[in-house]
Protein backbone atom coordinates (compact mmCIF):
# COMPACT_ATOMS: atom_id res chain seq x y z
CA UNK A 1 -24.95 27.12 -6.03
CA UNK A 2 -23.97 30.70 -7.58
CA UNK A 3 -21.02 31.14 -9.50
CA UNK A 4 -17.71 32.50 -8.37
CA UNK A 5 -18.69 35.94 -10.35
CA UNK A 6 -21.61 36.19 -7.99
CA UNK A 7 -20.45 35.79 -4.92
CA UNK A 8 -17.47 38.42 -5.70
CA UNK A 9 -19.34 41.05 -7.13
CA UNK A 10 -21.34 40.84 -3.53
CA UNK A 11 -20.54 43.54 -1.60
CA UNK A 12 -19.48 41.70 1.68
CA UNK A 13 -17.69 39.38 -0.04
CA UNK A 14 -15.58 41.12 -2.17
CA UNK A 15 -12.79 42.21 -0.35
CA UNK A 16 -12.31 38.40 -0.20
CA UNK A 17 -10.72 38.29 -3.43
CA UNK A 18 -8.24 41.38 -2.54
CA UNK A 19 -7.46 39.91 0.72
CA UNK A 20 -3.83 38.19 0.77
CA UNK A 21 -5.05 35.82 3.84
CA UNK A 22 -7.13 34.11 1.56
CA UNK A 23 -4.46 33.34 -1.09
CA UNK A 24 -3.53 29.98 -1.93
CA UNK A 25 0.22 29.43 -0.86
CA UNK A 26 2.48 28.90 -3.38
CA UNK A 27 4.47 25.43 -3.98
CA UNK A 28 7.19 27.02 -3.47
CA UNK A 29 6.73 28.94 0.32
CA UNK A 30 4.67 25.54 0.97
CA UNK A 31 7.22 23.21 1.72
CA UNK A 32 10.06 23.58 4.32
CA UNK A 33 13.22 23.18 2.81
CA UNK A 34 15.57 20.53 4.60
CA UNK A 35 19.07 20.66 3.73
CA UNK A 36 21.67 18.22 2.93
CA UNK A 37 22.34 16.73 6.15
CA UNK A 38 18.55 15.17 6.71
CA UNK A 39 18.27 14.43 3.27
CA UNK A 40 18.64 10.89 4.66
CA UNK A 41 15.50 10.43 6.12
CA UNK A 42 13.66 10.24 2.28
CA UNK A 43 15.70 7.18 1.66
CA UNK A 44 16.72 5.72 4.92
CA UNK A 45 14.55 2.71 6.35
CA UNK A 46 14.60 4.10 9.51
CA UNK A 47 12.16 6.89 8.89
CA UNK A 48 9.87 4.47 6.60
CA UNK A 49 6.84 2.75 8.02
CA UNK A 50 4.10 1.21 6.63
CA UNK A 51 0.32 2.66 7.05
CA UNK A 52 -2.40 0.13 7.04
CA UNK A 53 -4.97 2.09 8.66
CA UNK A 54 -5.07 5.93 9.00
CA UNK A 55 -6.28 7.15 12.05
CA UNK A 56 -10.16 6.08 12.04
CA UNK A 57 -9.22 2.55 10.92
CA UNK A 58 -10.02 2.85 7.18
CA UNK A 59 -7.41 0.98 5.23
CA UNK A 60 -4.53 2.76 3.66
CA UNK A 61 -2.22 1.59 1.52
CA UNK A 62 1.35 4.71 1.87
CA UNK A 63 4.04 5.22 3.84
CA UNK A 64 5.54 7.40 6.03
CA UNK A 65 8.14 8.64 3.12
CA UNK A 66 5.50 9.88 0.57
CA UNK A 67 4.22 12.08 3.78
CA UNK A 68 7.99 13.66 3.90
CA UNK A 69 8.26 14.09 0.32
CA UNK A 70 4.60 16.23 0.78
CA UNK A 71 5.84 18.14 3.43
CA UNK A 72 9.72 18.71 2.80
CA UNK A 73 11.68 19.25 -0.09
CA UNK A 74 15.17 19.80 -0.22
CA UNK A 75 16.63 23.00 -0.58
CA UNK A 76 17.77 23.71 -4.20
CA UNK A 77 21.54 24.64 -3.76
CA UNK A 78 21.25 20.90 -1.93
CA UNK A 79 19.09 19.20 -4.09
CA UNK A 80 21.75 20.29 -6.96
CA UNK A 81 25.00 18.97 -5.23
CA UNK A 82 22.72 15.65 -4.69
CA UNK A 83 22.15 15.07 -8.25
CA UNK A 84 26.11 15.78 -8.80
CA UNK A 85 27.12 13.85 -6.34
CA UNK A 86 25.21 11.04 -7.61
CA UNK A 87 26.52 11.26 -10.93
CA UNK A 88 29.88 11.19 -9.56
CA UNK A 89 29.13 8.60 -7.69
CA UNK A 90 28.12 6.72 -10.96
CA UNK A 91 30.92 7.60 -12.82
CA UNK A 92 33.86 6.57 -9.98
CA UNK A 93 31.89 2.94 -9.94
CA UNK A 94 32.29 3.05 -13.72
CA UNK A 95 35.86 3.57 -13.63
CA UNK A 96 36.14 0.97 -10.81
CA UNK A 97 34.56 -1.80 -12.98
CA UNK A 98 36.52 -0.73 -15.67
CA UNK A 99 39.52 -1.17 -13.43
CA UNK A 100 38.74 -4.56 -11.79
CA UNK A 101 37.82 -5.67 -14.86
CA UNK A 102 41.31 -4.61 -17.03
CA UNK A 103 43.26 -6.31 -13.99
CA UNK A 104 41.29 -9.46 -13.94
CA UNK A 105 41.94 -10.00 -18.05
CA UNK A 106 45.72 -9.33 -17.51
CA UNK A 107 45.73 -12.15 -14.87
């Protein structure tokens, strides 16, 4: 096979290179970005199912969900109040145990 160099420096195939069609897409433009309300489906069970065979009957072993998380990613400003929220979420249970657990000793 010839090298990349060759084929480029061909004349017919060197407006390849130039040519923005031909770009790879960028990880970021790649994805669609889901916001906050469906950010559900990469957790709930209703959107998970198990693959055994892909679609010529070879055996698989993944899931619906790792197929989302190739496709979708959720949208920064979202993905940002998700991480908040769940460390707020974390932090009111703290206090809660804290709480059940000061009123249980006075009793």
């Amino acid at each position: 096979m010839s090298s990349q160099e060759e084929i480029l420096s061909d004349g017919r195939f060197s407006c390849v290179a130039r040519d923005p069609r031909f770009w790879e897409m960028p990880e970021k433009e790649r994805k669609v970005k889901i916001d906050k309300r469906f950010r559900a489906m990469f957790h709930d069970k209703k959107f998970k199912l198990r693959y055994t065979v892909d679609k010529r009957g070879r055996p698989v072993n993944y899931s619906s969900t790792e197929n989302l998380r190739k496709f979708y990613a959720l949208s920064e400003s979202d993905s940002d109040l998700s991480e908040g929220d769940s460390k707020e979420l974390k932090v009111k249970k703290k206090k809660k145990k804290k709480a059940k657990g000061k009123g249980e000793a006075d009793s």
